[in-house]
C-alpha atoms as a PDB file:
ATOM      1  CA  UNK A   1      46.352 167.116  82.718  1.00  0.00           C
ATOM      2  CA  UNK A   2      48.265 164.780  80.453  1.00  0.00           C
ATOM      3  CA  UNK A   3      46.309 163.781  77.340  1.00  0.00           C
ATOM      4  CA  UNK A   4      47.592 160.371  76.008  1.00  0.00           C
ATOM      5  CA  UNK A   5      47.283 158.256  73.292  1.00  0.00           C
ATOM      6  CA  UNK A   6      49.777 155.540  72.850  1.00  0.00           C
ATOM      7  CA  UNK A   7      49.639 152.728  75.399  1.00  0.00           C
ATOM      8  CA  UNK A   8      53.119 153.061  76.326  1.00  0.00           C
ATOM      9  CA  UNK A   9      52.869 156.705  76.928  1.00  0.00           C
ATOM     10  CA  UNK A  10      49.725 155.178  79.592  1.00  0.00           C
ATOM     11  CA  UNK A  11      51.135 152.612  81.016  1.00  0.00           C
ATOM     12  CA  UNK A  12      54.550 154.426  81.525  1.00  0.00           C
ATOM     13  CA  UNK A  13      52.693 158.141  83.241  1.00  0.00           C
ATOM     14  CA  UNK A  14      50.476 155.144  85.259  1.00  0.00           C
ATOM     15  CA  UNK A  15      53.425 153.799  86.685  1.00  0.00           C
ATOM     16  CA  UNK A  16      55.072 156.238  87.965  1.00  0.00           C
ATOM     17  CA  UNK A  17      51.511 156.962  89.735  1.00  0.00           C
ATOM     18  CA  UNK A  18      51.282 153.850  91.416  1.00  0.00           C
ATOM     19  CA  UNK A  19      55.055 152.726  92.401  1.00  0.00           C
ATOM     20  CA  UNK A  20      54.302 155.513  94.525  1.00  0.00           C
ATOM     21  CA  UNK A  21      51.166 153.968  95.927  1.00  0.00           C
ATOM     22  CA  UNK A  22      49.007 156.307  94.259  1.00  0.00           C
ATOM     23  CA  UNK A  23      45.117 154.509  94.139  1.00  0.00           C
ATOM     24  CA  UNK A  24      43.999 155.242  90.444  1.00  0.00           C
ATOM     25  CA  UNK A  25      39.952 156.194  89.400  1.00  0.00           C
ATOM     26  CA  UNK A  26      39.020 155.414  85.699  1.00  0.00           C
ATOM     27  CA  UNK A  27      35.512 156.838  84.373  1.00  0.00           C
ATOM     28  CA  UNK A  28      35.188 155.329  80.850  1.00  0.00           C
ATOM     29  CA  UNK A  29      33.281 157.521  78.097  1.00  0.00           C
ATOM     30  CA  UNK A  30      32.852 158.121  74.495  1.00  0.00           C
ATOM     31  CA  UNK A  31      32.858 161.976  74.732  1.00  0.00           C
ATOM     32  CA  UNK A  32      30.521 164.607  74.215  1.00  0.00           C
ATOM     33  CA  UNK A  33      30.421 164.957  77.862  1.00  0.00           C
ATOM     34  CA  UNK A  34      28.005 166.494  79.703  1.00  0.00           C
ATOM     35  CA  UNK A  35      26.887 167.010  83.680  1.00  0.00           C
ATOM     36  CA  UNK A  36      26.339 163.467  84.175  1.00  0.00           C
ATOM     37  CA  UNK A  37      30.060 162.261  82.991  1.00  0.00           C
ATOM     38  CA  UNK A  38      31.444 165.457  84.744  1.00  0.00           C
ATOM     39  CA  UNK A  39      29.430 164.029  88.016  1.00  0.00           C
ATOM     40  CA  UNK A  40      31.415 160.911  87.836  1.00  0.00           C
ATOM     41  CA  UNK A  41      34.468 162.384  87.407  1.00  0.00           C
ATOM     42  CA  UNK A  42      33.660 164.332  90.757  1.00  0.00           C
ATOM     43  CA  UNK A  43      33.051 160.890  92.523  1.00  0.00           C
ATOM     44  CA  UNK A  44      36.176 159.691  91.278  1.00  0.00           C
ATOM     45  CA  UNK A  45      38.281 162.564  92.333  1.00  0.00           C
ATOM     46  CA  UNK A  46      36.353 161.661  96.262  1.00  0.00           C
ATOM     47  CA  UNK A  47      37.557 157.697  95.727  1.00  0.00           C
ATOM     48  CA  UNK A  48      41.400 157.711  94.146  1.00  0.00           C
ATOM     49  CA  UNK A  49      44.526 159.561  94.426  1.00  0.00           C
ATOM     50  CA  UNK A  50      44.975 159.601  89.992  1.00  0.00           C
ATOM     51  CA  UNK A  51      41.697 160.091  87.891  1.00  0.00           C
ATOM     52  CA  UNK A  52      42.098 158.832  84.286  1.00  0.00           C
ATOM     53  CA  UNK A  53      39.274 159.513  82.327  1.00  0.00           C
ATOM     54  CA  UNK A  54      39.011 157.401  78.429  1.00  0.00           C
ATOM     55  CA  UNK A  55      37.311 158.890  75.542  1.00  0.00           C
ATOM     56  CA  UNK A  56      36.889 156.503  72.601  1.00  0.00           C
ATOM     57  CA  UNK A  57      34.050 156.346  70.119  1.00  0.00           C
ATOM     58  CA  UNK A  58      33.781 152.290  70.345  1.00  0.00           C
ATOM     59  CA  UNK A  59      32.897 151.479  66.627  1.00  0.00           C
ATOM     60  CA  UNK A  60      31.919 148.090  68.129  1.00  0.00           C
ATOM     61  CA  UNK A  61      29.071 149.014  70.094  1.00  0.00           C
ATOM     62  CA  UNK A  62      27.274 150.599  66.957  1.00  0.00           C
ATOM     63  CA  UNK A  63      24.836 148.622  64.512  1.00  0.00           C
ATOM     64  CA  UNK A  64      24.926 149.136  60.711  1.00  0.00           C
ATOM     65  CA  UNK A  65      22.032 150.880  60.953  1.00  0.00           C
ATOM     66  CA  UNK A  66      23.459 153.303  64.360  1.00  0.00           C
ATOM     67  CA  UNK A  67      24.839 156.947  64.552  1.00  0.00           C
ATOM     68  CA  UNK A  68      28.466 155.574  64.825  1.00  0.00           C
ATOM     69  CA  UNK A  69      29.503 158.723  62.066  1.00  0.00           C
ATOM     70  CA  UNK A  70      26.990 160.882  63.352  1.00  0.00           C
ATOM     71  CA  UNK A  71      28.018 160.323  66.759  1.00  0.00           C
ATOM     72  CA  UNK A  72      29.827 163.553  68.613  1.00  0.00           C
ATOM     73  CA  UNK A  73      33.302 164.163  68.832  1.00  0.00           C
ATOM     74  CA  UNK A  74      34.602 167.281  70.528  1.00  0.00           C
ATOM     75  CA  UNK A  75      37.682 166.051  72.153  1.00  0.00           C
ATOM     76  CA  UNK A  76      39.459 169.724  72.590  1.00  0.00           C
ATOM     77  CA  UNK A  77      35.713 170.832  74.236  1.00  0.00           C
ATOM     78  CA  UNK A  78      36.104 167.611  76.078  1.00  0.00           C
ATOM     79  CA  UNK A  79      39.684 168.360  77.369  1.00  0.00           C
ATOM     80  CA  UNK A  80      38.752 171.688  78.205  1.00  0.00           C
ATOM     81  CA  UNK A  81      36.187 170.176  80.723  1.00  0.00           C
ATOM     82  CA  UNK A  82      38.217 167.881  82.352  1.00  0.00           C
ATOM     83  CA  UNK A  83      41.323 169.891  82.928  1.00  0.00           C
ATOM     84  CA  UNK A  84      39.179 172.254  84.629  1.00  0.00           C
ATOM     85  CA  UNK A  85      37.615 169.278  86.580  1.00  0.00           C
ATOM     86  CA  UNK A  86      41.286 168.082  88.209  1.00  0.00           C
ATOM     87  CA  UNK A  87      41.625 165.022  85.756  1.00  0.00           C
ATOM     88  CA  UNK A  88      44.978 163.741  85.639  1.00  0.00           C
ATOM     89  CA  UNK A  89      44.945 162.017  82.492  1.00  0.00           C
ATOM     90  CA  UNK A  90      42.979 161.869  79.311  1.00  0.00           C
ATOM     91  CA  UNK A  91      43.454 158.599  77.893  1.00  0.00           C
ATOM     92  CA  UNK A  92      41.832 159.185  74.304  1.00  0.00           C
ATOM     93  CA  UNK A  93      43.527 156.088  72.181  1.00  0.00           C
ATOM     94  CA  UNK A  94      43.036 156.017  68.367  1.00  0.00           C
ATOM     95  CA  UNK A  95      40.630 153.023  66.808  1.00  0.00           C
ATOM     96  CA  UNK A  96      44.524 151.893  65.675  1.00  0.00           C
ATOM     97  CA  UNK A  97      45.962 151.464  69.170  1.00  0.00           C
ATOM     98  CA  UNK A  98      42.561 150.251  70.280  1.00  0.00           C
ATOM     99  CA  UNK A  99      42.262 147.472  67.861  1.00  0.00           C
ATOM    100  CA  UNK A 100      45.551 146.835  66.023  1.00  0.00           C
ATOM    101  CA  UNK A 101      45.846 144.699  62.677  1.00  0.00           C
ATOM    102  CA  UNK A 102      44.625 141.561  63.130  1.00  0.00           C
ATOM    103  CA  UNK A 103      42.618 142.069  66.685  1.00  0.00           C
ATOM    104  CA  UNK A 104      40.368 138.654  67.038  1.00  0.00           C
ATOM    105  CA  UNK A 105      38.957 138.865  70.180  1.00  0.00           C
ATOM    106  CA  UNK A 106      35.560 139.224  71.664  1.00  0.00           C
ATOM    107  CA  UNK A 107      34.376 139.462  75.412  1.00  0.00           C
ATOM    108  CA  UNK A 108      30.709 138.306  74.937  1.00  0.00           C
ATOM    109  CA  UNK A 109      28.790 138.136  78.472  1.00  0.00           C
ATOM    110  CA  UNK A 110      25.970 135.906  77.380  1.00  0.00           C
ATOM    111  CA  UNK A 111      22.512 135.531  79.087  1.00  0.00           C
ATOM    112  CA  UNK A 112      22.694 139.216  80.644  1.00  0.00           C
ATOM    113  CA  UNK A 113      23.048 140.957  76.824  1.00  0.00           C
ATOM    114  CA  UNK A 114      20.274 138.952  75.818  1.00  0.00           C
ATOM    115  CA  UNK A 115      16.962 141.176  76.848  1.00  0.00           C
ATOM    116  CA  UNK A 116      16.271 145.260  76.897  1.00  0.00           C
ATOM    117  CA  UNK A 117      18.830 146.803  74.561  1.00  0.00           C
ATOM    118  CA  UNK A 118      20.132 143.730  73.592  1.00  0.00           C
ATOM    119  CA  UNK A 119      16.996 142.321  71.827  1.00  0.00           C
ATOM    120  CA  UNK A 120      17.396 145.794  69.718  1.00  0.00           C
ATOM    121  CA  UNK A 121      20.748 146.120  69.478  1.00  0.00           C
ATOM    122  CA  UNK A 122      22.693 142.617  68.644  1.00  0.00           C
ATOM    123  CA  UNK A 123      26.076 142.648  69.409  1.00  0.00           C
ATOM    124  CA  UNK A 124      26.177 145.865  71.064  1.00  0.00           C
ATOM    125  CA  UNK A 125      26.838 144.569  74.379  1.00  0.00           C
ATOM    126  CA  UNK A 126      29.704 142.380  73.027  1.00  0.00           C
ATOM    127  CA  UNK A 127      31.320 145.693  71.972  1.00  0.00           C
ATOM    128  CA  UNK A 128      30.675 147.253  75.237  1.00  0.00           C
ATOM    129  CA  UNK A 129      32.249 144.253  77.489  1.00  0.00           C
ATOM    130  CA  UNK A 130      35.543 143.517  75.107  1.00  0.00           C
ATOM    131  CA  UNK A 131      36.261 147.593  74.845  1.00  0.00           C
ATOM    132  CA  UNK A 132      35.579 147.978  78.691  1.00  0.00           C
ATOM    133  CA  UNK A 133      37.982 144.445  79.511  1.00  0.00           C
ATOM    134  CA  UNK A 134      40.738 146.258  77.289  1.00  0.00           C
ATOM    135  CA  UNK A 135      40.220 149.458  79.296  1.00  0.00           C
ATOM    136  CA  UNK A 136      40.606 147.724  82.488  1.00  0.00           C
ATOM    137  CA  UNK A 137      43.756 146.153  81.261  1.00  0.00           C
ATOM    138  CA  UNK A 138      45.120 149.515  80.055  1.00  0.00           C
ATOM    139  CA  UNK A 139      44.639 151.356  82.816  1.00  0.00           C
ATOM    140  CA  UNK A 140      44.231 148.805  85.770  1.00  0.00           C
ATOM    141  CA  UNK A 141      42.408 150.897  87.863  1.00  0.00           C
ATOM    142  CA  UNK A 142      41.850 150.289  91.734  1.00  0.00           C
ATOM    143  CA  UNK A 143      38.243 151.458  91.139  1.00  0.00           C
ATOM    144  CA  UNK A 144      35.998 152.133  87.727  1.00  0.00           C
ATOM    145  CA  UNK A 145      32.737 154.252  87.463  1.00  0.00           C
ATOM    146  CA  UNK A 146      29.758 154.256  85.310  1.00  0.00           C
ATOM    147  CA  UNK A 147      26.283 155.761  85.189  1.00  0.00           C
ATOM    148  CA  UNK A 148      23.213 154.040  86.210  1.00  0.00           C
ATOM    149  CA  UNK A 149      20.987 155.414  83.687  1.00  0.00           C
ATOM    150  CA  UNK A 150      22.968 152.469  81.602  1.00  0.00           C
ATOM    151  CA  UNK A 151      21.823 150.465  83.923  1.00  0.00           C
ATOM    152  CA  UNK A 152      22.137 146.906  81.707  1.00  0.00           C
ATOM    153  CA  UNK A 153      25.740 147.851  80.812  1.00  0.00           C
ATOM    154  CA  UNK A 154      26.406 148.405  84.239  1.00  0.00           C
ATOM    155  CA  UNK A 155      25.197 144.651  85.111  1.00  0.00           C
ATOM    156  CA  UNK A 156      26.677 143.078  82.584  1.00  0.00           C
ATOM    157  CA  UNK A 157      30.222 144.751  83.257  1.00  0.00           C
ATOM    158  CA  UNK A 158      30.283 143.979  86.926  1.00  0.00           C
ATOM    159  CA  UNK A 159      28.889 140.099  85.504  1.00  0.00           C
ATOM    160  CA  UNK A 160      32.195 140.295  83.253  1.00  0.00           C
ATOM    161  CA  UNK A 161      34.468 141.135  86.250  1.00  0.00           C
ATOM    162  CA  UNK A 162      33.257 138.381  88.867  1.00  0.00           C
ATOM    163  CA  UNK A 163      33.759 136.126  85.963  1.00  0.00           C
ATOM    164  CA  UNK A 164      37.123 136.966  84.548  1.00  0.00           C
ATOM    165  CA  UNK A 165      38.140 137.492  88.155  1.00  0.00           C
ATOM    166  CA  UNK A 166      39.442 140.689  87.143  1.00  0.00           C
ATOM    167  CA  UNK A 167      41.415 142.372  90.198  1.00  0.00           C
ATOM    168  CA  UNK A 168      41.777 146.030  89.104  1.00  0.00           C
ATOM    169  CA  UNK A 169      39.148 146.567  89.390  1.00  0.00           C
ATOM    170  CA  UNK A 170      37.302 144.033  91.470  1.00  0.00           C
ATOM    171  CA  UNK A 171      33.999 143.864  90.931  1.00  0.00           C
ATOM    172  CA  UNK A 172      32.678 144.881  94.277  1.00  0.00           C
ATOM    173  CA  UNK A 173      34.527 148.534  92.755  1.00  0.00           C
ATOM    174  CA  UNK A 174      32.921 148.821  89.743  1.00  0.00           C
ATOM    175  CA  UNK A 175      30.300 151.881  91.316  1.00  0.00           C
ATOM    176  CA  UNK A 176      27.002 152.596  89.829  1.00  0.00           C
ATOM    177  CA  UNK A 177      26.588 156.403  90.317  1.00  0.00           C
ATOM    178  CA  UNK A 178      22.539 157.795  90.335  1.00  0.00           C
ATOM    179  CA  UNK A 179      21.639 159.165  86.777  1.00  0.00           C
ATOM    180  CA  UNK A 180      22.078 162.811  86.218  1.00  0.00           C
ATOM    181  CA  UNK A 181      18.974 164.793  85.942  1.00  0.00           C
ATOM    182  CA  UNK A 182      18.052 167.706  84.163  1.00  0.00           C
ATOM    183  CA  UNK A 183      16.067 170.073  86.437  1.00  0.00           C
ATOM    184  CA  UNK A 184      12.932 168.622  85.052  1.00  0.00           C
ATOM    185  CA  UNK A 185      13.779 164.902  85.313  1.00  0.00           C
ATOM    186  CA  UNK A 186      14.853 163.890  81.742  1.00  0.00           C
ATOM    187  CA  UNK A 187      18.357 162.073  82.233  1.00  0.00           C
ATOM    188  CA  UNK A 188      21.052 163.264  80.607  1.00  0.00           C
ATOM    189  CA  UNK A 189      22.424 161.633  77.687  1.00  0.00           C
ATOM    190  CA  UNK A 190      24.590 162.991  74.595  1.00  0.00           C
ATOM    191  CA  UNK A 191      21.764 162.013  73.063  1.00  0.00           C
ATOM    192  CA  UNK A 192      19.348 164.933  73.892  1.00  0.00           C
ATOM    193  CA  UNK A 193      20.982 167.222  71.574  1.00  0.00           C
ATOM    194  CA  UNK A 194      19.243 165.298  68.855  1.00  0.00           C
ATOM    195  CA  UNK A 195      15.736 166.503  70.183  1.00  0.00           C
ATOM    196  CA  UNK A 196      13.977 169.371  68.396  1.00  0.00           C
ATOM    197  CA  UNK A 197      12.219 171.943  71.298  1.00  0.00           C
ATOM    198  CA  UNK A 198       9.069 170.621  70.987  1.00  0.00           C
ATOM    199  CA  UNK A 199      10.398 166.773  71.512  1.00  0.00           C
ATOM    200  CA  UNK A 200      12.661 167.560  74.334  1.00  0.00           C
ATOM    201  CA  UNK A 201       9.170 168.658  76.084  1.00  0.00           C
ATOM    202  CA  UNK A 202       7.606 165.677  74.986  1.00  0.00           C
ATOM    203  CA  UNK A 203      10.493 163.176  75.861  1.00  0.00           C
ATOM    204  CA  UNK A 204       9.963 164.169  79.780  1.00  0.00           C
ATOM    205  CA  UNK A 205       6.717 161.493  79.518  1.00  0.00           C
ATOM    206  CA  UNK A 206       9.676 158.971  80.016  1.00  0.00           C
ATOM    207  CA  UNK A 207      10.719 159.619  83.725  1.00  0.00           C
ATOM    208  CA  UNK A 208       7.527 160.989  84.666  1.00  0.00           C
ATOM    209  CA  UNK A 209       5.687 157.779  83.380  1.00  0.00           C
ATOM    210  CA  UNK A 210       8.204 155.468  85.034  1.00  0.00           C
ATOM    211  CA  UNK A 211       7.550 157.422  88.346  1.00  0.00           C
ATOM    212  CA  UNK A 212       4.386 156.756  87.963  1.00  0.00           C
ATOM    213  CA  UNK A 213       4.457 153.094  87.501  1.00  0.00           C
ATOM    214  CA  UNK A 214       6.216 152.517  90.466  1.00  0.00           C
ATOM    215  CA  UNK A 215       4.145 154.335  92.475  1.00  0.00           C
ATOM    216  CA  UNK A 216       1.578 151.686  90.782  1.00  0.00           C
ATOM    217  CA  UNK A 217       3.760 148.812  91.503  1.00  0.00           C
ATOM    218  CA  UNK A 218       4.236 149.474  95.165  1.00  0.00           C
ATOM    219  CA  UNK A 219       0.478 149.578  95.842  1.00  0.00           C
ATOM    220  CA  UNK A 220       0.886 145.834  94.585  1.00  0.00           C
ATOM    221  CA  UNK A 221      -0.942 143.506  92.433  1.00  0.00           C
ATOM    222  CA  UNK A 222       0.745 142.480  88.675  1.00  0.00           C
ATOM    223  CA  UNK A 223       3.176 144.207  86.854  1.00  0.00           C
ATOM    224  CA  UNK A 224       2.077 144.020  83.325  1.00  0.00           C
ATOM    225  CA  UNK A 225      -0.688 145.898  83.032  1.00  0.00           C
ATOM    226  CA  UNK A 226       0.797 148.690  84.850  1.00  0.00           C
ATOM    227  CA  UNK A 227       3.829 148.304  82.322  1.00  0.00           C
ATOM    228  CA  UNK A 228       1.266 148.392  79.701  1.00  0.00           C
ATOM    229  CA  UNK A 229      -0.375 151.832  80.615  1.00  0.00           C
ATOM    230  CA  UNK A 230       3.308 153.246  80.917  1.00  0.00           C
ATOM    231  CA  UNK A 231       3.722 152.014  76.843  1.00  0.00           C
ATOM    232  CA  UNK A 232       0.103 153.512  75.734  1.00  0.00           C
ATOM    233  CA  UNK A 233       1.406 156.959  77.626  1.00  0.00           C
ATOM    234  CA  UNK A 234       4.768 157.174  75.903  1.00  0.00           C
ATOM    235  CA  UNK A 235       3.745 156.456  72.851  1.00  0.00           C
ATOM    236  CA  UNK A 236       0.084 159.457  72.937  1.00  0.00           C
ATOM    237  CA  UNK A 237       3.059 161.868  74.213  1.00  0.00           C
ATOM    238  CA  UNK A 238       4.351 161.216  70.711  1.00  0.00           C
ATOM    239  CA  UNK A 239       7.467 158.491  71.309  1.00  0.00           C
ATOM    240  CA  UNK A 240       7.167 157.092  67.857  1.00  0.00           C
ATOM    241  CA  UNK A 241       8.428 153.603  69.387  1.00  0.00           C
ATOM    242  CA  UNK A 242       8.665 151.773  72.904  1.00  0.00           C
ATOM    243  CA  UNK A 243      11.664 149.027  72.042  1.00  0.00           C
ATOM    244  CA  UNK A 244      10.841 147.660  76.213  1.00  0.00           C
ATOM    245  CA  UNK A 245       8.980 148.926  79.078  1.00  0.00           C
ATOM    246  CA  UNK A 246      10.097 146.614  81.731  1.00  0.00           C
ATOM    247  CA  UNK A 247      10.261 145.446  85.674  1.00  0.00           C
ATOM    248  CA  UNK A 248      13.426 143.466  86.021  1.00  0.00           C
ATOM    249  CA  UNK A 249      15.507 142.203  88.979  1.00  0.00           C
ATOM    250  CA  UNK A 250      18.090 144.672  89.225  1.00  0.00           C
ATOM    251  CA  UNK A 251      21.101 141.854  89.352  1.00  0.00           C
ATOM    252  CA  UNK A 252      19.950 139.328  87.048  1.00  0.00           C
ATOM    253  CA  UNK A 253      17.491 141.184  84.652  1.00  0.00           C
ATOM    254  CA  UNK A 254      14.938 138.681  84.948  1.00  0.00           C
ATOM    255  CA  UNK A 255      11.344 139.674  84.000  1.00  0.00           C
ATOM    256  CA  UNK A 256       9.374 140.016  87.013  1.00  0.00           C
ATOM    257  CA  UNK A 257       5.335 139.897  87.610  1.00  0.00           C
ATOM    258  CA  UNK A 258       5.054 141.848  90.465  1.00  0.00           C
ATOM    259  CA  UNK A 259       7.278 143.533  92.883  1.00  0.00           C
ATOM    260  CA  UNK A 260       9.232 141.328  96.266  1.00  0.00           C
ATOM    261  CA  UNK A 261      11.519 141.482  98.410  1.00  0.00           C
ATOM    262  CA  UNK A 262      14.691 141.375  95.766  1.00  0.00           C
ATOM    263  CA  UNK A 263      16.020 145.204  94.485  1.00  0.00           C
ATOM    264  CA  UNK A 264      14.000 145.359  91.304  1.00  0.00           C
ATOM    265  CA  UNK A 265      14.272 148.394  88.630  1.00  0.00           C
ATOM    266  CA  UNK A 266      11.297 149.335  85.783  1.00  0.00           C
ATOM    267  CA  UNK A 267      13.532 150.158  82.580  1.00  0.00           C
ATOM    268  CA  UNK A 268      12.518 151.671  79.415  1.00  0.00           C
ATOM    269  CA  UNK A 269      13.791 152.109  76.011  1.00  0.00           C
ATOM    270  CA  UNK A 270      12.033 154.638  73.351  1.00  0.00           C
ATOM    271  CA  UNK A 271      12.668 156.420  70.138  1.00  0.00           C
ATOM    272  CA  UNK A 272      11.732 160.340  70.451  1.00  0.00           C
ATOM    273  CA  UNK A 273      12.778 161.402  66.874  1.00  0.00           C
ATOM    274  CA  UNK A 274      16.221 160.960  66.067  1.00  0.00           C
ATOM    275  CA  UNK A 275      16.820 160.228  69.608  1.00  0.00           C
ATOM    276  CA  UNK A 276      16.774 156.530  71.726  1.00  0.00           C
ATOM    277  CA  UNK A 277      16.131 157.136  74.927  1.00  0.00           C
ATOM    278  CA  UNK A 278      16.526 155.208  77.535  1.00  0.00           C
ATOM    279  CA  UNK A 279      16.116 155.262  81.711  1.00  0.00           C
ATOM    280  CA  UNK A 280      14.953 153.041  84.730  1.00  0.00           C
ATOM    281  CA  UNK A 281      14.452 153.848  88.051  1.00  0.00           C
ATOM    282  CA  UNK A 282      14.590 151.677  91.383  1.00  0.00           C
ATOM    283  CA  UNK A 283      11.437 150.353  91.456  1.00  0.00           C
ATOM    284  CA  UNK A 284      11.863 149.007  95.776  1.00  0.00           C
END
């Protein structure tokens, strides 16, 4: 595995790759991997010839108020995992190459960043889309994955590359891959490692209430005060704050009242400690 991190050192290993017709796999992350990012990789290795894998703490995706310093950085851990995985290149740029002197630009993907996370977190989504554009353009990649338990970034990505008309990838290869359970349901997130015992118990009210719900929703009738009974039980299992506890259409993100015939997800967002979880599920 080459570990790189000057863009010319990329884009020169890259091309070699693909003037010999090589299909190249990118699975973005910010580290601190775990089972989930490891199951992407896997799906990559399935889809592309090359699988470059990015690890860069974006420090435009975190509020003043976020874990940006706190967050967890273990590249030579991370390495270790993804040279034993078959990646063929770790592209872990420094904030410098990232954003040189001077760097102006913002990829803002406005109407999708608006609800869920976005209410919570302003500007977070603009940090996600212009670091995930630059990506792209690094690496051009014939196909890129991400997680669905990030289910909003996800939307909003795929909304940035039908817009930009970005080629590599196209949109229709940007692939949402199903969230990574622990045994007991709780998604996995870097995140978890902030829960005390006793919390990470607690925190499994999230996918076992949103299992719940849609088995609520399917019988029919309206969605919000089935939404509402899945807020009252996160918050008695001891979730000290429910940010959103949503039905959406899974493309647009549009509020719904009640299931139909469109792919719909229920999506939540709660604080468990030092941790903010989030999840969703298919709800159809």
């Amino acid at each position: 595995m080459q570990t790189i991190s000057r863009l010319d050192d990329l884009r020169q290993a890259l091309a070699l790759s693909k003037s010999g017709g090589k299909t190249v796999a990118l699975v973005p992350t910010m580290g601190a991997l775990h089972q989930g990012h490891l199951t992407l990789v896997r799906q990559a290795r399935a889809r592309a010839d090359i699988v470059v894998v990015s690890i860069f703490v974006n420090p435009r995706q975190f509020g003043p108020n976020e874990d940006f310093s706190a967050y967890p950085r273990q590249l030579a851990a991370d390495a270790a995992l993804l040279e034993a995985e078959g990646v063929d290149v770790l592209w872990a740029p420094t904030p410098e190459a990232m954003y040189p002197a001077g760097f102006a630009t913002t990829v803002s993907v406005a109407g999708l960043d608006a609800p869920l996370c976005g209410a919570n977190r302003p500007g977070h989504f603009d940090g996600v889309a212009t670091v995930v554009c630059k990506l792209f353009n690094q690496v051009r990649p014939d196909v890129a994955l991400f997680g669905e338990k990030d289910w909003q970034q996800l939307a909003i990505i795929r909304a940035m590359a039908r817009d930009l008309d970005l080629t590599a990838p196209h949109v229709d290869a940007i692939i949402g891959v199903p969230t990574v359970r622990e045994a007991d349901g709780l998604a996995m997130s870097s995140r978890n490692r902030y829960l005390t015992a006793p919390e990470r118990t607690a925190a499994l009210a999230l996918p076992t209430g949103i299992e719940a719900a849609i088995a609520t929703l399917r019988e029919g009738g309206p969605a919000q005060p089935v939404l509402d009974t899945l807020r009252a039980g996160l918050l008695a299992a001891g979730f000290s704050r429910v940010d959103y506890a949503d039905l959406r259409d899974a493309e647009t993100l549009e509020a719904l009242d009640a299931l139909g015939s469109r792919p719909a997800r229920v999506l939540v967002a709660a604080q468990m400690g030092k941790a903010r979880l989030i999840d969703n599920w298919p709800a159809n």
